[in-house]
N, C-alpha and C. Protein backbone atom coordinates (compact mmCIF):
# COMPACT_ATOMS: atom_id res chain seq x y z
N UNK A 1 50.64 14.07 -8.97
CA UNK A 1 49.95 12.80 -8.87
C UNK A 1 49.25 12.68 -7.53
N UNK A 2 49.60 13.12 -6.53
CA UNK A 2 49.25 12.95 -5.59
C UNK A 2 48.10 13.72 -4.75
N UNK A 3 48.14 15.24 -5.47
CA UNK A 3 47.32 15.95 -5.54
C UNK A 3 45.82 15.20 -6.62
N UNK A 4 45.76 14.47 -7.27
CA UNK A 4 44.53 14.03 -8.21
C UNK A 4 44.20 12.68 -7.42
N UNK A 5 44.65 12.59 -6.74
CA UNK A 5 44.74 11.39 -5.69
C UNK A 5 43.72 11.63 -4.46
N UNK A 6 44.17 12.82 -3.88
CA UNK A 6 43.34 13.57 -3.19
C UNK A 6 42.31 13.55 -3.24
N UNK A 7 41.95 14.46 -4.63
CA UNK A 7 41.10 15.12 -5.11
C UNK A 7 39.97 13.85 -5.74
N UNK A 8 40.15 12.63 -5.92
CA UNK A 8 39.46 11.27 -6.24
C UNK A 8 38.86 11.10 -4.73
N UNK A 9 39.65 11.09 -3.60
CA UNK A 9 39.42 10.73 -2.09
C UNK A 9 38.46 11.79 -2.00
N UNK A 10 38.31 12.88 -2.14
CA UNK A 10 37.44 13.55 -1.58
C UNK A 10 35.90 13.91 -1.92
N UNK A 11 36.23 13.30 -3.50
CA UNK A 11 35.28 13.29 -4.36
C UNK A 11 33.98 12.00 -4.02
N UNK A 12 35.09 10.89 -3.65
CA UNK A 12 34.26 9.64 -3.05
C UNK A 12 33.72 10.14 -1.95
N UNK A 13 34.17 10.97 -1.18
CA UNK A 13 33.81 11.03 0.26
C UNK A 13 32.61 12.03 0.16
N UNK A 14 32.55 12.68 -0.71
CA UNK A 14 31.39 13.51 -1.21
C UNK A 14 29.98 12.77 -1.45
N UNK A 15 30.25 11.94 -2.57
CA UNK A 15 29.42 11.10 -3.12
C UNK A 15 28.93 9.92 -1.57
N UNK A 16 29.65 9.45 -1.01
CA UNK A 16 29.31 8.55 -0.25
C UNK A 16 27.81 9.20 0.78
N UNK A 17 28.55 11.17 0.90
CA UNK A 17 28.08 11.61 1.94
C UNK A 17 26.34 12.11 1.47
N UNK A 18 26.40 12.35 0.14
CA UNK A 18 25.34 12.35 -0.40
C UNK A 18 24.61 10.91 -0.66
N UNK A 19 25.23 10.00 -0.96
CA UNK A 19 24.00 8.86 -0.97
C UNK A 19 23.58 8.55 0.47
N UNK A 20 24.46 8.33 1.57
CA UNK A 20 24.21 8.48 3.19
C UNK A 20 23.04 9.36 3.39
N UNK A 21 23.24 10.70 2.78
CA UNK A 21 21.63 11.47 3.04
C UNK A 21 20.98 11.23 2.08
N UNK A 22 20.78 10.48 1.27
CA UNK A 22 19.85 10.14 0.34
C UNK A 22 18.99 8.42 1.10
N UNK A 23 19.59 8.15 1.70
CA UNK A 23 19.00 6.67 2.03
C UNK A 23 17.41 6.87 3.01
N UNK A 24 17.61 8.11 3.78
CA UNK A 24 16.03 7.84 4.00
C UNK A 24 14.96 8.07 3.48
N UNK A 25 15.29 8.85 2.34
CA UNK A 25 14.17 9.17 1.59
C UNK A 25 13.71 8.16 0.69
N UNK A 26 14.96 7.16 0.32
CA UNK A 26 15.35 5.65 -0.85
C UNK A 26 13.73 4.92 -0.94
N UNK A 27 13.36 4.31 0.71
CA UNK A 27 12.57 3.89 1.21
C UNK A 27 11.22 4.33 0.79
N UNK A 28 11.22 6.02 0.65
CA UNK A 28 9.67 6.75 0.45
C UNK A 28 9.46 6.79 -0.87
N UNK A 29 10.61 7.16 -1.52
CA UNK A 29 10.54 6.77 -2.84
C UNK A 29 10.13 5.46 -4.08
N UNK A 30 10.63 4.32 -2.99
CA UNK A 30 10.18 3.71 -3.53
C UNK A 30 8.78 2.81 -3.45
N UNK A 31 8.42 3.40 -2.40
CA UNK A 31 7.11 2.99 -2.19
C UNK A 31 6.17 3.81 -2.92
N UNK A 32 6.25 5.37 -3.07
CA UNK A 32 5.71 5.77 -3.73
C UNK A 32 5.71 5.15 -5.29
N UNK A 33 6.57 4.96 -5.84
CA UNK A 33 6.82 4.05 -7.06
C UNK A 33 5.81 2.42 -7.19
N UNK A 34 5.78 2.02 -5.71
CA UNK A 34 5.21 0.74 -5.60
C UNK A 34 3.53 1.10 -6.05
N UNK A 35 3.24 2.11 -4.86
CA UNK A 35 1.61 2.34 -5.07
C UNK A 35 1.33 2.51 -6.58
N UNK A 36 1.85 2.97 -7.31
CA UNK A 36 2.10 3.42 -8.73
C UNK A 36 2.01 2.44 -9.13
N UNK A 37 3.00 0.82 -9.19
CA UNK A 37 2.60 0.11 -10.05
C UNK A 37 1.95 -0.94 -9.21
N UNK A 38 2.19 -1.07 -8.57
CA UNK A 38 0.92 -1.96 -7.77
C UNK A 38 -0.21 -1.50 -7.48
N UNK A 39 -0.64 -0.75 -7.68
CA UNK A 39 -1.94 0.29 -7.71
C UNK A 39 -2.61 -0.15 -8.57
N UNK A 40 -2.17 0.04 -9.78
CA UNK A 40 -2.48 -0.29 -11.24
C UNK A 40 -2.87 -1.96 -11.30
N UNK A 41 -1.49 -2.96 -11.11
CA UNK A 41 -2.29 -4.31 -11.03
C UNK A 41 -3.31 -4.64 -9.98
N UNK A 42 -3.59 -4.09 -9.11
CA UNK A 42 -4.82 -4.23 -8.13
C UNK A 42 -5.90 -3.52 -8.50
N UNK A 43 -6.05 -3.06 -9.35
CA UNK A 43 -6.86 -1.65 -9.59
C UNK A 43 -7.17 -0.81 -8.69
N UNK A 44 -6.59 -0.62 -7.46
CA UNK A 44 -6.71 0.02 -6.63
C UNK A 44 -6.87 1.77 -6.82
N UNK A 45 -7.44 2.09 -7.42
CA UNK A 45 -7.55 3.97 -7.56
C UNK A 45 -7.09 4.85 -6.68
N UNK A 46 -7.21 4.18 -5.56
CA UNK A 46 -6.72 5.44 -4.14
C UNK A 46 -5.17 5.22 -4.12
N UNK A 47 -4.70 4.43 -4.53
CA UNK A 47 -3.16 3.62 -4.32
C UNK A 47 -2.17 4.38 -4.92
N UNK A 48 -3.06 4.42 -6.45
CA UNK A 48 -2.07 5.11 -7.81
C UNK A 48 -2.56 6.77 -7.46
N UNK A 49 -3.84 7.09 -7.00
CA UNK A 49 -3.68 8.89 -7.11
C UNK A 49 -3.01 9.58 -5.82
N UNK A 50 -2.31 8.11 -5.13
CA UNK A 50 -1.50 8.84 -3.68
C UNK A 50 -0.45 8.73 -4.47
N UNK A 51 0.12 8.17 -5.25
CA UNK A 51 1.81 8.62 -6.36
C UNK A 51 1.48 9.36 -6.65
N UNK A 52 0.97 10.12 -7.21
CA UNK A 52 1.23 11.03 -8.42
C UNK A 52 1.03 12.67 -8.18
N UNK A 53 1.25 13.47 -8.76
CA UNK A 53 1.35 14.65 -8.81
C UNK A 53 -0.27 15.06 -9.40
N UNK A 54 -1.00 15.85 -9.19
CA UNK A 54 -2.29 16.35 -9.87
C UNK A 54 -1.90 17.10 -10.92
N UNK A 55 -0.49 17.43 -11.51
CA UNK A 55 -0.22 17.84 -12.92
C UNK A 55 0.78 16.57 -13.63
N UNK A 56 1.01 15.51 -13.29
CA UNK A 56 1.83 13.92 -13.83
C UNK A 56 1.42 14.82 -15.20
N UNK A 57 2.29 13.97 -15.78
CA UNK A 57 2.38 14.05 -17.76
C UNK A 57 3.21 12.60 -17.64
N UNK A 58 2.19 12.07 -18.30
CA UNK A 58 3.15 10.44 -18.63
C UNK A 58 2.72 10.25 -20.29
N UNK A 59 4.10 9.65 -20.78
CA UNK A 59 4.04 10.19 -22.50
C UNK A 59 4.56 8.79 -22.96
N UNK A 60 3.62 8.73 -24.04
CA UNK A 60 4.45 7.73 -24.95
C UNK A 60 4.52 8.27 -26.35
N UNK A 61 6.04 7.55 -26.94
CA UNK A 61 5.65 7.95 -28.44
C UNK A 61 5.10 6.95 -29.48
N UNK A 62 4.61 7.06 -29.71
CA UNK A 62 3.17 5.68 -30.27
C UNK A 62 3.72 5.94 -32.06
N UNK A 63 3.97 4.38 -32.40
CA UNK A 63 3.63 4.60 -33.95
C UNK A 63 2.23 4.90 -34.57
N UNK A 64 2.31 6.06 -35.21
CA UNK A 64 1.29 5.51 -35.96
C UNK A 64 0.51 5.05 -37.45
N UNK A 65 -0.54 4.52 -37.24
CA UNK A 65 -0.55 4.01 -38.90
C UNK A 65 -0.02 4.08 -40.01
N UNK A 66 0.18 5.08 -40.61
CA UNK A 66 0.45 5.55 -41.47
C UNK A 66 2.24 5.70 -41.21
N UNK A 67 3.19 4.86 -39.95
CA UNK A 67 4.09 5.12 -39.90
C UNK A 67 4.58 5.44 -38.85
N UNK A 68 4.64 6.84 -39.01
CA UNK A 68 4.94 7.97 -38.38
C UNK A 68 4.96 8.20 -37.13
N UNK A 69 5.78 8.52 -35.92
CA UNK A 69 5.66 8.59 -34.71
C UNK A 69 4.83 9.67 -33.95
N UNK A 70 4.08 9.35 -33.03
CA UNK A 70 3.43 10.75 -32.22
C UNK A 70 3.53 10.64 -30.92
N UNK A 71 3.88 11.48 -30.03
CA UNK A 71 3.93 11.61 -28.74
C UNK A 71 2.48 11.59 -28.09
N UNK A 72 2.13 10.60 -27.52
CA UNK A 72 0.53 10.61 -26.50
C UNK A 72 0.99 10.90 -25.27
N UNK A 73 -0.01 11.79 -24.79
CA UNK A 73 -0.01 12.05 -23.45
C UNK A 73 -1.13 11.89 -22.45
N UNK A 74 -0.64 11.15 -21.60
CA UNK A 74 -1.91 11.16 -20.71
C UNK A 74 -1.52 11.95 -19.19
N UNK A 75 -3.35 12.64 -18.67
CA UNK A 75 -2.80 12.96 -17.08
C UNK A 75 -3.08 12.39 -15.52
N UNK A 76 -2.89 12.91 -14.41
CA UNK A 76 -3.16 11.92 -13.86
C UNK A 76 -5.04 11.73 -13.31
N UNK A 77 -5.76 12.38 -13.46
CA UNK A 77 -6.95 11.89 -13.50
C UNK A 77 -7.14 10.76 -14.61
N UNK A 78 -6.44 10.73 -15.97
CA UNK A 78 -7.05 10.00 -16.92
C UNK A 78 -6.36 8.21 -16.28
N UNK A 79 -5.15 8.43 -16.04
CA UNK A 79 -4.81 7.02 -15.57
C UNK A 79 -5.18 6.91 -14.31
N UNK A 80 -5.73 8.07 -13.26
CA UNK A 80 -6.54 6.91 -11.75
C UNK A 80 -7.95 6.16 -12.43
N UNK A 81 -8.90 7.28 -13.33
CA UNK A 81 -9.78 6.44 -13.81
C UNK A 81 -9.43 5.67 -14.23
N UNK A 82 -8.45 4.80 -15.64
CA UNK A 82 -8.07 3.96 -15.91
C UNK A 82 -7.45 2.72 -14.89
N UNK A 83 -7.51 3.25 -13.76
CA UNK A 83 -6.79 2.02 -12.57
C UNK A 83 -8.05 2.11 -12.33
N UNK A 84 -9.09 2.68 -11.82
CA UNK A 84 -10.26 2.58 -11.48
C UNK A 84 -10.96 1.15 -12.30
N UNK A 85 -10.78 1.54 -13.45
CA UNK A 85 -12.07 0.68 -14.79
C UNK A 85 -11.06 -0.83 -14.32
N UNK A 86 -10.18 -0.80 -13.99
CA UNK A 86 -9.62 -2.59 -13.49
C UNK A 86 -10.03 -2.96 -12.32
N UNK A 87 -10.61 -2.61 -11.46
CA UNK A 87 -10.86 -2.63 -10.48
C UNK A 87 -12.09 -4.22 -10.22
N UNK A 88 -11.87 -5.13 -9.89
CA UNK A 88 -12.57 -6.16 -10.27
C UNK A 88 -11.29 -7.56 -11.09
N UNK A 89 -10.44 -6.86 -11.61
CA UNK A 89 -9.46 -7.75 -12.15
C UNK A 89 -7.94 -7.48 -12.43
N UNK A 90 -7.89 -7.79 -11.10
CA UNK A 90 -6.28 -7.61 -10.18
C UNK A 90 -5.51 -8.49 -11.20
N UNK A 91 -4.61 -8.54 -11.14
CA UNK A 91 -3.36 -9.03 -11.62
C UNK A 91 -2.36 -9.18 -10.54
N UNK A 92 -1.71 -10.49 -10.44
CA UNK A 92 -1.00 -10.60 -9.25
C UNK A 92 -0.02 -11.20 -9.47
N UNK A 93 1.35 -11.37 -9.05
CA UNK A 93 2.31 -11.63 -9.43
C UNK A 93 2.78 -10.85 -10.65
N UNK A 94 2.54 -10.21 -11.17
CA UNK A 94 3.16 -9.51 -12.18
C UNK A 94 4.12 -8.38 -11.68
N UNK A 95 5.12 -8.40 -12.75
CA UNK A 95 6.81 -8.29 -12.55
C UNK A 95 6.58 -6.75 -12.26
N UNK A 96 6.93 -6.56 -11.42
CA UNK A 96 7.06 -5.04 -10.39
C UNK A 96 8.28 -4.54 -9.89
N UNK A 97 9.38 -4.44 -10.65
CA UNK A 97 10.54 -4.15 -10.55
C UNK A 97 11.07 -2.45 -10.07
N UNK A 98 11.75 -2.07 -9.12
CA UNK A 98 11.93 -0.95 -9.00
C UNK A 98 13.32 -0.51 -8.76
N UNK A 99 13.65 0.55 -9.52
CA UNK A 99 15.26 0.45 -9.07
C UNK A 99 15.26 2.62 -9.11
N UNK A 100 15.62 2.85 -8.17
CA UNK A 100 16.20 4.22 -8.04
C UNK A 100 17.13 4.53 -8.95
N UNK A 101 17.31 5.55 -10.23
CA UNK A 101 18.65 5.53 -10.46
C UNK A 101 19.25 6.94 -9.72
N UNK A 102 18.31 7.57 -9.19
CA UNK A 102 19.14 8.98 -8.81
C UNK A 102 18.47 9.43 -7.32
N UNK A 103 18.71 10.21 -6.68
CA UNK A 103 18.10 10.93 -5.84
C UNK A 103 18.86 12.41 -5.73
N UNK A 104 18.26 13.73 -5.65
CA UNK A 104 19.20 14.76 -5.61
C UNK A 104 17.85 15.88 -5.02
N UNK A 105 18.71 16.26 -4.07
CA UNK A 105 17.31 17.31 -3.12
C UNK A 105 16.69 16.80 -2.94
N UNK A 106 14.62 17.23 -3.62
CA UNK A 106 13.76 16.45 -3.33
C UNK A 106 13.14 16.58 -4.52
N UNK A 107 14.02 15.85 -5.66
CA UNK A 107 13.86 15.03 -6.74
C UNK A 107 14.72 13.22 -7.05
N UNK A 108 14.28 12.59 -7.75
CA UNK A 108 14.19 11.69 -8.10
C UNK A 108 13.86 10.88 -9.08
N UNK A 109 15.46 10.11 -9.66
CA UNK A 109 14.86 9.51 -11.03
C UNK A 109 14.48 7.78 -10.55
N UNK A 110 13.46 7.39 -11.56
CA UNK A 110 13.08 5.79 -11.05
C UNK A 110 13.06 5.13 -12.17
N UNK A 111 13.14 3.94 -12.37
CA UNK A 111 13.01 3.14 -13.73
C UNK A 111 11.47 1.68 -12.98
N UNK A 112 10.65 1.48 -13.67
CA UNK A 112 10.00 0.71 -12.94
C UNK A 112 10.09 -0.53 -14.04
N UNK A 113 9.96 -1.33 -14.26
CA UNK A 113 9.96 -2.99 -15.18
C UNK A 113 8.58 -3.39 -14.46
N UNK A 114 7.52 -3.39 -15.73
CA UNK A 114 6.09 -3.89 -15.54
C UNK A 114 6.41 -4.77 -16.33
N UNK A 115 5.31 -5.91 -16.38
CA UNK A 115 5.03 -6.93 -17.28
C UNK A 115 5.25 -6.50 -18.74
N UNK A 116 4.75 -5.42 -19.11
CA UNK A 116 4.77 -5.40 -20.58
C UNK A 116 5.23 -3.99 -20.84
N UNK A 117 5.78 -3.50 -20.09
CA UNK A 117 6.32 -1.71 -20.39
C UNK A 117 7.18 -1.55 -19.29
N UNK A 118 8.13 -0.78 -19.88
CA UNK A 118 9.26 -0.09 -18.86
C UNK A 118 8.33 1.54 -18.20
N UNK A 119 8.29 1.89 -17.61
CA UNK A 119 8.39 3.25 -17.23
C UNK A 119 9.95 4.25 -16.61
N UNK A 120 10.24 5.21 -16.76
CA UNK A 120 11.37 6.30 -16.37
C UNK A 120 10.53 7.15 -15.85
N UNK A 121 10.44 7.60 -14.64
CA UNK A 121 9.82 8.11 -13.61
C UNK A 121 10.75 9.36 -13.42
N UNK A 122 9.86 10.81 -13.02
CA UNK A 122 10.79 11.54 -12.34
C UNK A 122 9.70 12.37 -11.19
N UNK A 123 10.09 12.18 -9.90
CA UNK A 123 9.54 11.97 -9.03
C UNK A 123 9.80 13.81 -7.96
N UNK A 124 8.88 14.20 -7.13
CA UNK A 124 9.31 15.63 -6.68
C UNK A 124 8.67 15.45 -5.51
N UNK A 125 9.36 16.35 -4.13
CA UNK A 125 8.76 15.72 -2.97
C UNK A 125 8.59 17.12 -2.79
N UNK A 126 7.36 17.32 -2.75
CA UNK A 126 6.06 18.64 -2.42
C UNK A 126 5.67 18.73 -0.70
N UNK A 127 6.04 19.57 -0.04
CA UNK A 127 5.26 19.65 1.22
C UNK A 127 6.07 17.89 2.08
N UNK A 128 7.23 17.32 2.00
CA UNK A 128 7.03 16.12 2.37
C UNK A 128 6.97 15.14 2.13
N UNK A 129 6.14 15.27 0.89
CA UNK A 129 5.44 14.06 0.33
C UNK A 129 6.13 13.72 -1.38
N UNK A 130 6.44 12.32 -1.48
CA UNK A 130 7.06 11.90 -2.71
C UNK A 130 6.12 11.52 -3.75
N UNK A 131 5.80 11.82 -4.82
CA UNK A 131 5.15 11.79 -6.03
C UNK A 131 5.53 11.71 -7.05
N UNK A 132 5.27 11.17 -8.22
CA UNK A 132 5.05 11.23 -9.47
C UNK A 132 4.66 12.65 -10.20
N UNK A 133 6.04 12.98 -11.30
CA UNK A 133 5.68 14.23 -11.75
C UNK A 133 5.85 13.65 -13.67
N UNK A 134 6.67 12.99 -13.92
CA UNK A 134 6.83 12.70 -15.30
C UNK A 134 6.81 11.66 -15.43
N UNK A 135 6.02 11.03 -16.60
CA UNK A 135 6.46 9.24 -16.74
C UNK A 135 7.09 9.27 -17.97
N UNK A 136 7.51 8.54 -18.52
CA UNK A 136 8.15 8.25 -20.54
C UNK A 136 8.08 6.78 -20.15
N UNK A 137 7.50 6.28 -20.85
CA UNK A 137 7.07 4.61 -21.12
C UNK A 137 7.40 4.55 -22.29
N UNK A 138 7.90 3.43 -22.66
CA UNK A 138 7.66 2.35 -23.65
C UNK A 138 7.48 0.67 -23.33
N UNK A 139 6.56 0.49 -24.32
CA UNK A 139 5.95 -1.12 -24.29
C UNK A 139 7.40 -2.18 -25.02
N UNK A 140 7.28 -3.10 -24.14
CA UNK A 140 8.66 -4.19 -24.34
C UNK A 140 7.92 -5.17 -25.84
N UNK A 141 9.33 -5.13 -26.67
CA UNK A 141 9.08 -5.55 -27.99
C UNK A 141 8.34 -6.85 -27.92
């Protein structure tokens, strides 16, 4: 008993010691996450193509007509132009929620809460720098 006792103590002390080195990066991460969706309600173009990775894959699985589900994909040139074409009609106050669920090396999982879609983010820090490498969205019922 006392030995699994231990072995709980040391396990916390592990975990503690890893989120401790995870906290300065917390900060870069989530700003990178911010430019991302606050990019988008500002239409800001330079905002959202400093998140992202120049190979992003952000996917949805879309019903379609006839039913049937299909996976769409878009990359990240197609959504800076798309933050681009808003550009003129900001959106402000809209719900910009960000919550880290992971950090490990120099990866990172994110969940973001937009107005009308969740995003699951998985994020890779290249040279330094924190970015956007995968999105999976879905639109709120």
């Amino acid at each position: 008993m006392q030995r699994r006792i231990f072995m709980s103590s040391a396990a916390l002390a592990a975990a503690s010691t890893a989120a401790t080195a995870a906290e300065p990066e917390a900060a870069a991460i989530e700003a990178c996450a911010r430019d991302y969706i606050e990019g988008w309600y500002a239409g800001d173009a330079a905002r959202m193509e400093r998140s992202l990775h120049p190979e992003l894959a952000k996917r949805i699985v879309a019903r379609r007509p006839d039913g049937r589900s299909s996976l769409q994909t878009m990359g990240a040139m197609t959504l800076v132009q798309a933050t681009r074409a808003r550009a003129g009609k900001p959106e402000t106050g809209k719900r910009a929620d960000v919550k880290i669920l992971d950090i490990f090396g120099r990866t990172a999982s994110v969940r973001v809460d937009a107005e009308s879609w969740i995003d699951y983010m998985h994020l890779a820090q290249e040279d330094g720098r924190w970015r956007i490498v995968n999105v999976l969205w879905e639109l709120r019922a």
